[in-house]
Structure formats: structure tokens, C-alpha cells
C-alpha atoms as a PDB file:
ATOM      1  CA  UNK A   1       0.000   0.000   0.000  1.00  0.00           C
ATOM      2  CA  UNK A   2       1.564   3.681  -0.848  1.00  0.00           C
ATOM      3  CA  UNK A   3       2.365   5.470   2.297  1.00  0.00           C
ATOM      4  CA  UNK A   4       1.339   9.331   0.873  1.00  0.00           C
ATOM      5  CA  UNK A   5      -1.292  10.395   3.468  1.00  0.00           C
ATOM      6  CA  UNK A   6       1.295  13.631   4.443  1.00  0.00           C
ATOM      7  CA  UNK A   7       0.338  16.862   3.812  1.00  0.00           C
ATOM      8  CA  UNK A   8      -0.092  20.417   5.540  1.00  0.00           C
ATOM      9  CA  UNK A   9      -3.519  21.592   5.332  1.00  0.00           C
ATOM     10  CA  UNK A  10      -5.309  24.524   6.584  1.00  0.00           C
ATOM     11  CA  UNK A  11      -6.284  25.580   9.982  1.00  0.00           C
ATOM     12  CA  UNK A  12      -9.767  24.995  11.126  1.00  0.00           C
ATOM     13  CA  UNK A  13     -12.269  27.088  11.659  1.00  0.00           C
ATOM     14  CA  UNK A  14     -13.878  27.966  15.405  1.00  0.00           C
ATOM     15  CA  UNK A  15     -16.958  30.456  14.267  1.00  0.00           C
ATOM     16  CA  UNK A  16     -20.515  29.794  14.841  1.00  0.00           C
ATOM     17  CA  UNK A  17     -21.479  29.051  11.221  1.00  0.00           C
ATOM     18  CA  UNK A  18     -18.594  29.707   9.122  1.00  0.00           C
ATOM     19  CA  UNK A  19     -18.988  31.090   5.545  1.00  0.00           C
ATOM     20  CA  UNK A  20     -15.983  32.336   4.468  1.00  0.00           C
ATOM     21  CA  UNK A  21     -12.378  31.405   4.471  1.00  0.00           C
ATOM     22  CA  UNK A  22      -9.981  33.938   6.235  1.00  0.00           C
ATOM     23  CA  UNK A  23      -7.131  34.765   3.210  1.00  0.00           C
ATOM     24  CA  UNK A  24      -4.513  35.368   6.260  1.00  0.00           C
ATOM     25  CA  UNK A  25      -5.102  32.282   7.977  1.00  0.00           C
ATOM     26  CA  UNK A  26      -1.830  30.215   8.446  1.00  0.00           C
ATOM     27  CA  UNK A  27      -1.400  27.209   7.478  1.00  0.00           C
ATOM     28  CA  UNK A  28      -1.021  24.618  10.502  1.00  0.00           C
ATOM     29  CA  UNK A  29       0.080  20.645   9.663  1.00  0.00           C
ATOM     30  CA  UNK A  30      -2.589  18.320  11.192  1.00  0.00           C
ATOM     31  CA  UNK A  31      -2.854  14.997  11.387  1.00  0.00           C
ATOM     32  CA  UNK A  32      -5.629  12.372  11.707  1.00  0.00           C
ATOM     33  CA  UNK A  33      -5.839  10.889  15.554  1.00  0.00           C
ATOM     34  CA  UNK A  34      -7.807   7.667  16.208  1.00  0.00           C
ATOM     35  CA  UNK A  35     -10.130  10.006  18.438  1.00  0.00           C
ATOM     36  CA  UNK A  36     -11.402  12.129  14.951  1.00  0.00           C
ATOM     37  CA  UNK A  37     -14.023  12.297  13.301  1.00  0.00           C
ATOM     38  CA  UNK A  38     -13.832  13.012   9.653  1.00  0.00           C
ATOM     39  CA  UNK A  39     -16.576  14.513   7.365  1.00  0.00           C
ATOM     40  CA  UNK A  40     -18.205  12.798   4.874  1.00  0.00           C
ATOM     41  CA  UNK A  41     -18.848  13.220   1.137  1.00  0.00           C
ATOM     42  CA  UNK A  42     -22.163  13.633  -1.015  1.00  0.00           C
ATOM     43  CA  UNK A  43     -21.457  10.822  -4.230  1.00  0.00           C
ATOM     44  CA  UNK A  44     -24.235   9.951  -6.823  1.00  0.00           C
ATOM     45  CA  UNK A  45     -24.831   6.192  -7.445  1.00  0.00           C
ATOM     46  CA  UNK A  46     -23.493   5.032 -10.651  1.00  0.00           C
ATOM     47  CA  UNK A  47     -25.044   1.529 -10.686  1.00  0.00           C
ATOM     48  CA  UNK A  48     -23.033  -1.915  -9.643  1.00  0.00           C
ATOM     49  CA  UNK A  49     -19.879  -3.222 -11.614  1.00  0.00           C
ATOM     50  CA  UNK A  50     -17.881  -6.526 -11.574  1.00  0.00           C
ATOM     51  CA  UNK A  51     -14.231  -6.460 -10.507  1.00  0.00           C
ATOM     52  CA  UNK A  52     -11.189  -8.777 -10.303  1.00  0.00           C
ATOM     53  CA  UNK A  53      -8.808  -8.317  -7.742  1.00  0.00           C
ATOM     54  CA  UNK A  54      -4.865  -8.816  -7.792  1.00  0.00           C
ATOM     55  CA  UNK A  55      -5.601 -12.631  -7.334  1.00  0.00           C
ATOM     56  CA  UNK A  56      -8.095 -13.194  -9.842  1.00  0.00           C
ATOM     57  CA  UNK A  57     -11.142 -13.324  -7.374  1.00  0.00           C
ATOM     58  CA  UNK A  58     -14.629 -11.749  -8.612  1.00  0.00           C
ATOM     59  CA  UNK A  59     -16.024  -8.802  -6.904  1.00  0.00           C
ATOM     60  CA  UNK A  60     -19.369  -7.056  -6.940  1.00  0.00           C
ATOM     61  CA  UNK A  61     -18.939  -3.464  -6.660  1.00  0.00           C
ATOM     62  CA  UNK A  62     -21.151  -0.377  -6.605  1.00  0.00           C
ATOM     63  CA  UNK A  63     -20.058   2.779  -8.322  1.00  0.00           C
ATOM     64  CA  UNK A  64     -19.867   5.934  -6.237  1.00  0.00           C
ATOM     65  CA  UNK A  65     -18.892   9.071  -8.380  1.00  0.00           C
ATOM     66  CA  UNK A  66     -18.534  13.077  -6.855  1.00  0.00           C
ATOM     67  CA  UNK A  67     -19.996  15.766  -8.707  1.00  0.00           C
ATOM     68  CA  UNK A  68     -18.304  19.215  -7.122  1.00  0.00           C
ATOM     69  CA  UNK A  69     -18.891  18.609  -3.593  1.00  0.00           C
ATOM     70  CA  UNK A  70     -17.759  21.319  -2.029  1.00  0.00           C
ATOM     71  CA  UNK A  71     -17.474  22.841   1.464  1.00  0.00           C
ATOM     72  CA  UNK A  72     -20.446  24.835   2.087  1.00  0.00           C
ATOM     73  CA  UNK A  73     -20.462  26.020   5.891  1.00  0.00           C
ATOM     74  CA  UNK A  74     -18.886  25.181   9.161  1.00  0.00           C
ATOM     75  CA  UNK A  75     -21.136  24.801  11.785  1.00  0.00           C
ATOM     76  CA  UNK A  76     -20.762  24.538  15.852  1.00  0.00           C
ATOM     77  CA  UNK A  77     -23.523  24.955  17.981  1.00  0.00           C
ATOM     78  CA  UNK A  78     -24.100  24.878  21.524  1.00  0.00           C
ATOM     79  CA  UNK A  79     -26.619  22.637  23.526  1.00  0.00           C
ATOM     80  CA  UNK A  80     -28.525  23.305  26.188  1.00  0.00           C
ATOM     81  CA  UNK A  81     -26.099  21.201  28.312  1.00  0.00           C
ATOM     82  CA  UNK A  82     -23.181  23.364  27.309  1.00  0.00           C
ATOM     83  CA  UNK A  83     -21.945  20.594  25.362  1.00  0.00           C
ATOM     84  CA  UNK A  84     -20.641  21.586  21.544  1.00  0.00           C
ATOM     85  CA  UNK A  85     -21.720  20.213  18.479  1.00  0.00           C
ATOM     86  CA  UNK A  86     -19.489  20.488  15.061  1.00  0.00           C
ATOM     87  CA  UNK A  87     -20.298  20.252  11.722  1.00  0.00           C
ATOM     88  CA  UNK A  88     -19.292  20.242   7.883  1.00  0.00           C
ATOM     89  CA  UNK A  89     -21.804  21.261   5.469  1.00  0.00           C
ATOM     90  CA  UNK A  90     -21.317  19.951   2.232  1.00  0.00           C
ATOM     91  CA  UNK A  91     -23.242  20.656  -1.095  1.00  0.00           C
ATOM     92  CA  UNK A  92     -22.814  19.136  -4.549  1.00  0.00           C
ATOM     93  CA  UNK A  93     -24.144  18.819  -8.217  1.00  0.00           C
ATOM     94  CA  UNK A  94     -24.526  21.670  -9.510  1.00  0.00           C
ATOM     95  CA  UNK A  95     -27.882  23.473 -10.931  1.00  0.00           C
ATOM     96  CA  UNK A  96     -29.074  26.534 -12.407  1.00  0.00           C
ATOM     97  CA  UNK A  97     -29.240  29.396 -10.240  1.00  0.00           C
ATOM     98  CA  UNK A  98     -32.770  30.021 -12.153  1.00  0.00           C
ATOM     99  CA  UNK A  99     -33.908  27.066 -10.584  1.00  0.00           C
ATOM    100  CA  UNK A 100     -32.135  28.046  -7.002  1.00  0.00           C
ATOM    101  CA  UNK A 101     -34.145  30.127  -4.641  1.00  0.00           C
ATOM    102  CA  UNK A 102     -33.187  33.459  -3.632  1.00  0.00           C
ATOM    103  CA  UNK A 103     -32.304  32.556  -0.183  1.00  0.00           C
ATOM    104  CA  UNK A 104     -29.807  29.560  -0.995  1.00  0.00           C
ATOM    105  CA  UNK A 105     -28.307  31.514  -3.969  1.00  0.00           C
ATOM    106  CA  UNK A 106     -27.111  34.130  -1.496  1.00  0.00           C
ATOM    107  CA  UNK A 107     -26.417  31.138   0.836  1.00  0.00           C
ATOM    108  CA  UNK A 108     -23.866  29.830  -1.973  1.00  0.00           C
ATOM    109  CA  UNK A 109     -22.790  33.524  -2.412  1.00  0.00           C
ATOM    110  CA  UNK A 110     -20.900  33.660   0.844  1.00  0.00           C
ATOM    111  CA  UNK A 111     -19.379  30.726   0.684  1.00  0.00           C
ATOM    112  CA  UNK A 112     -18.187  31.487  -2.998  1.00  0.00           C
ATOM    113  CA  UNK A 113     -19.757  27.701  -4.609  1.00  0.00           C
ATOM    114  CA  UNK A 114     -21.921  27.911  -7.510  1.00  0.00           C
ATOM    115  CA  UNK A 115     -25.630  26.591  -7.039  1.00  0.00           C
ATOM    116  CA  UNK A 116     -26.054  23.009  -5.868  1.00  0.00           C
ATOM    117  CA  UNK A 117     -28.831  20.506  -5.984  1.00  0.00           C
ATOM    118  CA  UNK A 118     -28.205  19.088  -2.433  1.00  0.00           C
ATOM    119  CA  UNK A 119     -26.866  20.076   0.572  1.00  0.00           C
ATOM    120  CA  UNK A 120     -25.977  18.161   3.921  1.00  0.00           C
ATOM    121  CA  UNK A 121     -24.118  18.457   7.071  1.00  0.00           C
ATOM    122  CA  UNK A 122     -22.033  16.021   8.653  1.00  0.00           C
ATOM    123  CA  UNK A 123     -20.593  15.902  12.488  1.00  0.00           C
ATOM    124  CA  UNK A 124     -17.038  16.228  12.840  1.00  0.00           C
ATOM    125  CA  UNK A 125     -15.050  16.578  15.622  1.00  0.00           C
ATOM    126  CA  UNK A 126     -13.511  20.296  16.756  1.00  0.00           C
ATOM    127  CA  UNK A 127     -10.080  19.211  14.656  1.00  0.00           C
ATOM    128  CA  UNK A 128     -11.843  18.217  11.794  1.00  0.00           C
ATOM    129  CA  UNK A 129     -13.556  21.379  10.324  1.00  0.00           C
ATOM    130  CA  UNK A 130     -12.484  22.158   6.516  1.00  0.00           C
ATOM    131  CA  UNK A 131     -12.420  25.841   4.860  1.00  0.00           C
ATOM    132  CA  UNK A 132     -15.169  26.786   3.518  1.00  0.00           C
ATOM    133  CA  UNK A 133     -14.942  26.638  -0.080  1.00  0.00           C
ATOM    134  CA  UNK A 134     -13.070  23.360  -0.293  1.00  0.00           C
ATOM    135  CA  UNK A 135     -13.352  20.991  -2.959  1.00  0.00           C
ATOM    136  CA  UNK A 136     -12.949  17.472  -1.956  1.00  0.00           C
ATOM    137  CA  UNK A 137     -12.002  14.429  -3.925  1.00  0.00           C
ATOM    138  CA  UNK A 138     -12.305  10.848  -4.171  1.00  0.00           C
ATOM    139  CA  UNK A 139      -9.257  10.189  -2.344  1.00  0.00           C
ATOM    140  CA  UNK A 140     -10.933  11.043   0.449  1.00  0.00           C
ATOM    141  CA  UNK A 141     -11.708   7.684   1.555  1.00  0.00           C
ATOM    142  CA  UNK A 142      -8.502   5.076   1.269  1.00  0.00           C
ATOM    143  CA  UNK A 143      -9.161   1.954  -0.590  1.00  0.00           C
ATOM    144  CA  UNK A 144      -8.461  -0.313   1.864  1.00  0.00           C
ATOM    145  CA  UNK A 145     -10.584   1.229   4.252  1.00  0.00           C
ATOM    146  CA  UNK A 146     -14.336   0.770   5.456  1.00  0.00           C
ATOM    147  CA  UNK A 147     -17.282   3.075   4.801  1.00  0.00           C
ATOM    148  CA  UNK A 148     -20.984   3.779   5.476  1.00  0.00           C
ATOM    149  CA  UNK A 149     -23.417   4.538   2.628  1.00  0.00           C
ATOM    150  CA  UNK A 150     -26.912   6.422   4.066  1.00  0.00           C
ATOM    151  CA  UNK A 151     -29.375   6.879   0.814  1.00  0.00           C
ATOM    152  CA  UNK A 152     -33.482   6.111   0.428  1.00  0.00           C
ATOM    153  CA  UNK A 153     -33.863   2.798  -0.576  1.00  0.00           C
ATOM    154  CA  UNK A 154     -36.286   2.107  -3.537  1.00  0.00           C
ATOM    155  CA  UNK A 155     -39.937   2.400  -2.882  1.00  0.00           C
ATOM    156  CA  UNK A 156     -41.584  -0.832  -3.850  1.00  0.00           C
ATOM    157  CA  UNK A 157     -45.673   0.384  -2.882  1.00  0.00           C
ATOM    158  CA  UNK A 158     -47.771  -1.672  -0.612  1.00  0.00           C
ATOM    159  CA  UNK A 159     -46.732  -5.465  -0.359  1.00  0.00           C
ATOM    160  CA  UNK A 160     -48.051  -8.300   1.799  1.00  0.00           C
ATOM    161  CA  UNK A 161     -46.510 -10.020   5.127  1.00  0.00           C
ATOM    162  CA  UNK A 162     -44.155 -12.262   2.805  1.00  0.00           C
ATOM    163  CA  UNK A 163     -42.594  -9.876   0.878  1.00  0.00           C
ATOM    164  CA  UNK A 164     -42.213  -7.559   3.433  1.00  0.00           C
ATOM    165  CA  UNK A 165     -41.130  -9.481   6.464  1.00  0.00           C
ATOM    166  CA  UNK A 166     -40.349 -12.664   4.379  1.00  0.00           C
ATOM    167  CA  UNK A 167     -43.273 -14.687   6.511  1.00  0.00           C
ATOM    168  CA  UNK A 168     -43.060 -18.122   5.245  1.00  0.00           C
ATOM    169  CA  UNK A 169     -47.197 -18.340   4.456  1.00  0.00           C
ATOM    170  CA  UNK A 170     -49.666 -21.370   4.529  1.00  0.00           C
ATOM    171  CA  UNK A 171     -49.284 -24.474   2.799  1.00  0.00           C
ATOM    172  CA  UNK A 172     -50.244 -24.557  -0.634  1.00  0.00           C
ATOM    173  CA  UNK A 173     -51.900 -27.923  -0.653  1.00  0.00           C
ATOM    174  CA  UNK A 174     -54.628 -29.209   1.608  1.00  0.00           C
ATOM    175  CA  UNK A 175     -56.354 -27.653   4.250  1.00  0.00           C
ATOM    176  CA  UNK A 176     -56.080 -24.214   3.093  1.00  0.00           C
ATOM    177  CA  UNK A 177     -58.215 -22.042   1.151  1.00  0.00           C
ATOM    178  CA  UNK A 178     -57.231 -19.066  -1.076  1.00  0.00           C
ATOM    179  CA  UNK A 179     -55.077 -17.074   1.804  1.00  0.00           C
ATOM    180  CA  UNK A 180     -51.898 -18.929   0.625  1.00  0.00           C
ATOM    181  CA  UNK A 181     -49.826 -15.882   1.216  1.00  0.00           C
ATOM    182  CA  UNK A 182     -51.580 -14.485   4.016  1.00  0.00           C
ATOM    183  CA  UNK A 183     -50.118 -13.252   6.991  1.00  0.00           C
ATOM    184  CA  UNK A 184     -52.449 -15.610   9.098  1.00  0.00           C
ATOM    185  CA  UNK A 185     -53.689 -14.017  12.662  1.00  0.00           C
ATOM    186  CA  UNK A 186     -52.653 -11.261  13.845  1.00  0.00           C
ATOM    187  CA  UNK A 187     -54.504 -10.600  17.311  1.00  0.00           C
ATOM    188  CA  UNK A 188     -54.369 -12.189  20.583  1.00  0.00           C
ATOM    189  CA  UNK A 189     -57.463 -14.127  22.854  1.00  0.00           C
ATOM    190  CA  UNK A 190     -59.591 -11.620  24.881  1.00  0.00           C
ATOM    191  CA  UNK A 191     -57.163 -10.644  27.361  1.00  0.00           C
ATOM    192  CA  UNK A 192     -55.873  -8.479  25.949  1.00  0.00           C
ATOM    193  CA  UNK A 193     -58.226  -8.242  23.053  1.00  0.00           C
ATOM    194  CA  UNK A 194     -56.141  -5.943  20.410  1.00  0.00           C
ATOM    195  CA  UNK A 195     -53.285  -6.297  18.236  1.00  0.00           C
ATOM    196  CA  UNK A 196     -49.920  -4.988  19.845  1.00  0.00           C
ATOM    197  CA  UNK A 197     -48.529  -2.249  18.144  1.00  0.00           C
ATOM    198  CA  UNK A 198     -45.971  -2.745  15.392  1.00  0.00           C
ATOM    199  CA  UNK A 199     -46.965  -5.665  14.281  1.00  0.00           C
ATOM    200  CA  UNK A 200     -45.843  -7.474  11.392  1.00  0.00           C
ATOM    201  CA  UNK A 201     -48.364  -6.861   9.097  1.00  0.00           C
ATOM    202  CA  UNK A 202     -48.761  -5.412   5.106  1.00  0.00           C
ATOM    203  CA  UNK A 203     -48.253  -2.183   4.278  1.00  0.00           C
ATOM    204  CA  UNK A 204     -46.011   0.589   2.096  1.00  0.00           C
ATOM    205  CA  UNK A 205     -42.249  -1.279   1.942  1.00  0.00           C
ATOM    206  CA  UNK A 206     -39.252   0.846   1.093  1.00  0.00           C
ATOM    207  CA  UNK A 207     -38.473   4.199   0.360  1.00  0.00           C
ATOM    208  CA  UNK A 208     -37.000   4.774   3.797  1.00  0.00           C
ATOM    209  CA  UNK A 209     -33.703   6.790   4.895  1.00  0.00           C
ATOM    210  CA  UNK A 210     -31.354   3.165   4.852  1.00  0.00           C
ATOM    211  CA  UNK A 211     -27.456   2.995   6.255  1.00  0.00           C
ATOM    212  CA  UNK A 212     -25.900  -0.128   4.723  1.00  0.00           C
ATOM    213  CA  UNK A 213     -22.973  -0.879   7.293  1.00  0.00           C
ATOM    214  CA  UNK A 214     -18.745  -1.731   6.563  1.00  0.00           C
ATOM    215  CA  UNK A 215     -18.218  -1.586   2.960  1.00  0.00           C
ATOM    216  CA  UNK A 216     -15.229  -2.237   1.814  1.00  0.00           C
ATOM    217  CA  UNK A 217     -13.320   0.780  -0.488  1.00  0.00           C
ATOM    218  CA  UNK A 218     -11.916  -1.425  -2.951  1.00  0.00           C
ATOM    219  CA  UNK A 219     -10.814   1.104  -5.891  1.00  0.00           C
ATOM    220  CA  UNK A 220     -10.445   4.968  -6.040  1.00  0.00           C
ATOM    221  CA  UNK A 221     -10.246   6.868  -9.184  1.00  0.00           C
ATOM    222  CA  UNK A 222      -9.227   9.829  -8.495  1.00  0.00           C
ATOM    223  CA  UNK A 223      -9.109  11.003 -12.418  1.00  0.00           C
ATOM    224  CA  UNK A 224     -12.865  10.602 -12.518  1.00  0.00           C
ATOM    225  CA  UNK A 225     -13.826  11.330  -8.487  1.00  0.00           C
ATOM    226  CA  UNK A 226     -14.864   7.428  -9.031  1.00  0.00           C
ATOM    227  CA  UNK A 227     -15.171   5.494  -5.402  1.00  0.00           C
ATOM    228  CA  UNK A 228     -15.933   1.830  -6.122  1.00  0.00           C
ATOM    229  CA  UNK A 229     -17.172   0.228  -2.930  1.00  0.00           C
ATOM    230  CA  UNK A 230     -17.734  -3.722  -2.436  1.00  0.00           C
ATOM    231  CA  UNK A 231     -21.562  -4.710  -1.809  1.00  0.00           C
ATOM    232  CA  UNK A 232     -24.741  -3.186  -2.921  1.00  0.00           C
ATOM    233  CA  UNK A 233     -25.896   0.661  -1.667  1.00  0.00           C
ATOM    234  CA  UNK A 234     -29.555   1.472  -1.533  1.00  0.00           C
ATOM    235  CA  UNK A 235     -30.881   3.474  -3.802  1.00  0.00           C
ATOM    236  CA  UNK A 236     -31.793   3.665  -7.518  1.00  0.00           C
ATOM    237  CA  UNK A 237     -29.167   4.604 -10.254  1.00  0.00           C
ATOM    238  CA  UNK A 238     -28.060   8.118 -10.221  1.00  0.00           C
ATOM    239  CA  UNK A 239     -29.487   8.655  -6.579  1.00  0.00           C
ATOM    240  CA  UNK A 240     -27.530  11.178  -4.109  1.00  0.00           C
ATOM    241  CA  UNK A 241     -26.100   8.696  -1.343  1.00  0.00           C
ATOM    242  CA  UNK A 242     -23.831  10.119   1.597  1.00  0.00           C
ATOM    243  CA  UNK A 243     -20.777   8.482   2.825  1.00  0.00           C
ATOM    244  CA  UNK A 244     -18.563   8.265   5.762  1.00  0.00           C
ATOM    245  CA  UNK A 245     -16.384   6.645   7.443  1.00  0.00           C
ATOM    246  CA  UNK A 246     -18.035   3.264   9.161  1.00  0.00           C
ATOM    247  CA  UNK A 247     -18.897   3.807  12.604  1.00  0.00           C
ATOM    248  CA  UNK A 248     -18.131   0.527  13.841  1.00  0.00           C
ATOM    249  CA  UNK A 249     -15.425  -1.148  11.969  1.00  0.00           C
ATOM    250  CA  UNK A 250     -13.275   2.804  11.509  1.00  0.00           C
ATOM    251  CA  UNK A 251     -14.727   5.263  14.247  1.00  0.00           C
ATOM    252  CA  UNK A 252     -15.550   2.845  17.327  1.00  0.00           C
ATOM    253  CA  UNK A 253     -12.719   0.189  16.723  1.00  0.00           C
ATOM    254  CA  UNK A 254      -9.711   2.481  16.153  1.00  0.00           C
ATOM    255  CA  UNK A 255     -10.801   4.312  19.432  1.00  0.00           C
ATOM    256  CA  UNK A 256     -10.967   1.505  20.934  1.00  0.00           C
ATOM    257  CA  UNK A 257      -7.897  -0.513  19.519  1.00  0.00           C
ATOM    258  CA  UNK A 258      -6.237   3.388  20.770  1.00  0.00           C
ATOM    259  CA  UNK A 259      -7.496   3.201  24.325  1.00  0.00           C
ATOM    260  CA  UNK A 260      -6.548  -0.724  24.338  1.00  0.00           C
ATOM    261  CA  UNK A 261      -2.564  -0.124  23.146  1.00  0.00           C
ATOM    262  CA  UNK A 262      -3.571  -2.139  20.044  1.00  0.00           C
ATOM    263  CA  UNK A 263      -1.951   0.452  17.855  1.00  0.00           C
ATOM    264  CA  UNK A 264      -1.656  -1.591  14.760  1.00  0.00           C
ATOM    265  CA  UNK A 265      -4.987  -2.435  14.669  1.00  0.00           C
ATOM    266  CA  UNK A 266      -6.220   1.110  15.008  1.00  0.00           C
ATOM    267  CA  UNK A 267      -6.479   1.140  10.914  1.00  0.00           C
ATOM    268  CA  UNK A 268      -7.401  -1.436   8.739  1.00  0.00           C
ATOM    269  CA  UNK A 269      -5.135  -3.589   7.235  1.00  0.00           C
ATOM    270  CA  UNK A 270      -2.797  -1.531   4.927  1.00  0.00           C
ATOM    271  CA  UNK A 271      -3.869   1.711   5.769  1.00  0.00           C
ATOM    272  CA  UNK A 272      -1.636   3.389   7.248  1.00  0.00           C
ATOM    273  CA  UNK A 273      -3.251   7.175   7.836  1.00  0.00           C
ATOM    274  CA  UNK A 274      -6.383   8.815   6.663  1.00  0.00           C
ATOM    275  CA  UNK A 275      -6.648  12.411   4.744  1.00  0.00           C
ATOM    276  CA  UNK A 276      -7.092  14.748   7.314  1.00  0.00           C
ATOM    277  CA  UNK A 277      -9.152  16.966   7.649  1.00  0.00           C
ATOM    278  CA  UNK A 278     -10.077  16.221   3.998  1.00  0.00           C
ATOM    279  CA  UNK A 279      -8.826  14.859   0.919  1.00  0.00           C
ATOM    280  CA  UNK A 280      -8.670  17.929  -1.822  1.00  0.00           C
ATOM    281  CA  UNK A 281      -8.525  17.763  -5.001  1.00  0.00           C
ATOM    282  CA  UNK A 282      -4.722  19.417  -4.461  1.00  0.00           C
ATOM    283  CA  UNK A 283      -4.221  15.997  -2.635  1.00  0.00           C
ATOM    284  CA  UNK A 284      -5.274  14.018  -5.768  1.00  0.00           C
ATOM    285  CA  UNK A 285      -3.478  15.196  -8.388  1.00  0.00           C
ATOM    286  CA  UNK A 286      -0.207  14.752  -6.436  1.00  0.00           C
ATOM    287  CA  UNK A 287      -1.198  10.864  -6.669  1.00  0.00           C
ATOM    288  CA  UNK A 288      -1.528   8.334  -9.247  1.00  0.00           C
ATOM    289  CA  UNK A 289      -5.303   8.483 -11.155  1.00  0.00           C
ATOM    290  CA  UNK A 290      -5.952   4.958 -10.140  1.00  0.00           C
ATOM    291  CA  UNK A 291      -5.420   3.630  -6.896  1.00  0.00           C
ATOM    292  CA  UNK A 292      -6.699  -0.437  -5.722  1.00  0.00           C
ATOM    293  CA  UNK A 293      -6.899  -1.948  -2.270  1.00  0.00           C
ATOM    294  CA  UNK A 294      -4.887  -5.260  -2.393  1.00  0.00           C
ATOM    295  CA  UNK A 295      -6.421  -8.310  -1.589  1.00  0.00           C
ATOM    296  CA  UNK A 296      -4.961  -9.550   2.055  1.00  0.00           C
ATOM    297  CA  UNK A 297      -6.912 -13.174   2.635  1.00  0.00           C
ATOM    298  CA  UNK A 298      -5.594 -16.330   0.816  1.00  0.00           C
ATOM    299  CA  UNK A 299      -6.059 -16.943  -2.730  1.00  0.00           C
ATOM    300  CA  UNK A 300      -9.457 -18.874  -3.321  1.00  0.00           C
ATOM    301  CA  UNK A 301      -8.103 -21.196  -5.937  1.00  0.00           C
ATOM    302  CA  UNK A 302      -5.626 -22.216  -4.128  1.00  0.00           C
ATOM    303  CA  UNK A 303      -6.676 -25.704  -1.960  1.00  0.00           C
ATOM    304  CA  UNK A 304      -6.528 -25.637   1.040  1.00  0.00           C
ATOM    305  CA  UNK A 305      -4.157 -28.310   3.492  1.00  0.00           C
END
């Protein structure tokens, strides 16, 4: 795996909601800890791929490509506990300002970004903030590395208990009688004469906010702001999806690994930093257009003693 996750960046930002980058502001060299949280990026769905790794294995991917996401806004707030909460706001694809209202074309005025069609925000922790005005890059996330994809999965209308729930149904010879797929009783005896709330039952399936969980970054293209990612993502083709890193197998486990002295697990295998507090597009073209996660386990044509 390259080792090229060095770089000086800019200093971060400590205003309420900040809209513009300070031109004086010096540059200060920071450095991902296993305590950070990074922001994430806003990617359109491509559609799904096949890939062959270094050892010949297939792999179903899903294609992840950036459209100018840019830094929009830097937000902290704070609670009613006196506890602070940070945040990157993000926007990407870009649109006609005809088709922009007033208010969010003067939004995207301050922080000198054309128009977008989507904008999102993304806790980060107080080291993590990037200028406003940013653009960020594919090689954002390491191949190598897991991530979390958050999108609206496809609407799919009203189904019944089987498709919804998978319910196995009644038997389809004897003994029943037209209600082959029904989702059989529902209610209880008398006592206490009702059906509990959320119940499996029919009703509208899909089109829901869904996180799929730990995929694994298995190409970046850095060329075409292409992020191929092992697994399916929810969503139909050319959807807007958010991604981060994974919660549980980057965020949790490498503070924990930290707390644990388990430093060489803090990463995954072969990654040996993150881009902190972003990756830029200055970051990408200082490395090659194409970069692929090696394949770690054991060769799957190879028998086994």
C-alpha cells in the first residue's frame, strides 16, 4: 500500500457558522488521531460493476462518483447542556441558479460555490472542520478502508406479510383455502383483546432513509472522483447517497484498539493514515489516477491443506 497520506492543510475554523475562508489564515500541519471524526462526502450512485482483484477473485462493486462537492459552511452549535456540536456542510451537483431560490443563492454567495442541488451536514469533531470553499475528492476515503453509505432505498408500494417481512405463508396444498400468502392471525385471545402495536403486518415497503454498514473501499479513481465500494448501496441509479467513514469497523474500533494499546490495529489492514481533515482535489493530483486496495486473505483457488 503507498504510504502518501502527508500533507499540511489549513487551519480549522472555530466560528458559529462559518462562511468564508480567512485569506490570512496560516497554514497549521494536522494529522488524523484515532479520536477524529472526519466529514463525509455527497457521491451519486453510478449503478453496480464486476471487478477482479490482484488474485483473480470476482467482486461485486457499486459505483460511487462526486460531482463538485464542495465545502459549504462550518457549523458549531451549543446545547442546552453546554456541550458543543461540530459540523461540515457539504453541497454538490450543480444546478441553475434560475432554478435556485433566492435565499440559498445568497447562501452559496458567501461561501463562494456555484448553485447546488443538495446540501448536507455532517458531524465532525472540533479538529476536523475544513475551509469553507473546499473541494474534496475521491481520495478522500482510502481503498483499503471501510465506509458507510446512508441513501433512500427504492420504494416498492404496498406489499403483503411475505414480501415484506419474508413470513413463510400457509401451505399450498390441503387444508387451506385461497389465503396462501396471508399473513395468518394477527390478534391475541380476549385478554388483551387488540393487536400490539408494530406488528408485522402489510403495508407501504421501502423508500425509507437506509445505512448499509462496513463496505469495503476497494478502488479509487481519483481522475474521474470514481469510489468503487464492495456490496450493494440502496438506492436507484443516479441517486444522491452520503458516505462516511463506518462507525463501527473505523470510528468505534480504532478508538478503541487506541485506548486498548492495540496500535496496529487502530487502521485497517494496509492503511496506514487517513486524509485529514479532507482529501482535496490538491491531494489528488499529487497521486496516481488509479489507486486499488490489495487483496490480504488467501487466494481462493488455491486448496486448502
Amino acid at each position: 500500500m503507498m504510504r502518501f497520506w502527508q500533507r499540511p492543510l489549513r487551519s480549522i475554523h472555530t466560528s458559529s457558522v462559518s462562511l468564508a475562508a480567512p485569506a490570512s489564515t496560516p497554514r497549521t500541519s494536522q494529522k488524523w488521531t484515532p479520536n477524529s471524526i472526519r466529514t463525509g462526502l455527497i457521491a451519486r450512485k453510478r449503478g453496480m460493476a464486476a471487478m477482479w482483484n490482484d488474485q483473480g477473485a470476482r467482486l461485486p462493486v457499486t459505483v460511487l462518483q462526486l460531482e463538485n462537492c464542495q465545502v459549504t459552511a462550518n457549523i458549531k452549535t451549543i446545547r442546552k447542556d453546554s456541550s458543543e456540536y461540530h459540523a461540515v456542510q457539504l453541497a454538490a451537483s450543480d444546478k441553475r441558479a434560475k432554478n435556485t431560490t433566492r435565499q440559498m443563492q445568497g447562501h452559496f454567495r458567501k461561501a463562494g460555490v456555484p448553485p447546488k442541488r443538495i446540501v448536507r451536514e455532517f458531524p465532525v469533531t472540533p479538529d476536523a472542520h475544513v475551509p469553507v470553499g473546499t473541494t474534496l475528492s475521491a481520495i478522500h476515503f482510502v481503498p483499503g478502508q471501510y465506509v458507510d453509505v446512508i441513501a433512500t432505498s427504492i420504494g416498492k408500494g404496498f406489499q403483503g406479510a411475505m414480501k415484506r417481512w419474508g413470513f413463510k405463508g400457509l401451505r399450498a396444498s390441503h387444508g387451506v383455502s385461497v389465503s396462501h400468502r396471508s399473513a395468518g392471525s394477527t390478534g391475541a385471545h380476549q385478554d388483551p383483546g387488540r393487536v400490539w402495536p408494530g406488528k408485522k403486518m402489510a403495508a407501504r415497503m421501502g423508500g425509507q432513509r437506509i445505512t448499509t454498514q462496513n463496505l469495503h473501499v476497494v478502488r479509487v479513481d481519483t481522475s474521474l472522483n470514481l469510489i468503487y465500494v464492495r456490496g450493494a448501496v440502496p438506492g436507484v441509479d443516479d441517486a444522491q447517497v452520503m458516505i462516511r467513514d463506518a462507525k463501527k469497523k473505523m470510528t468505534a474500533s480504532s478508538m478503541h484498539n487506541q485506548a486498548k494499546g492495540l496500535y496496529e490495529k487502530v487502521l485497517p489492514k494496509g492503511v496506514d493514515d487517513l486524509p485529514f481533515p479532507a482529501g482535496t482535489v490538491e491531494l489528488a493530483k499529487s497521486l496516481p489516477s488509479i489507486i486499488e486496495a490489495p487483496a490480504y486473505r488467501s487466494s481462493p483457488f488455491v486448496p486448502r491443506e
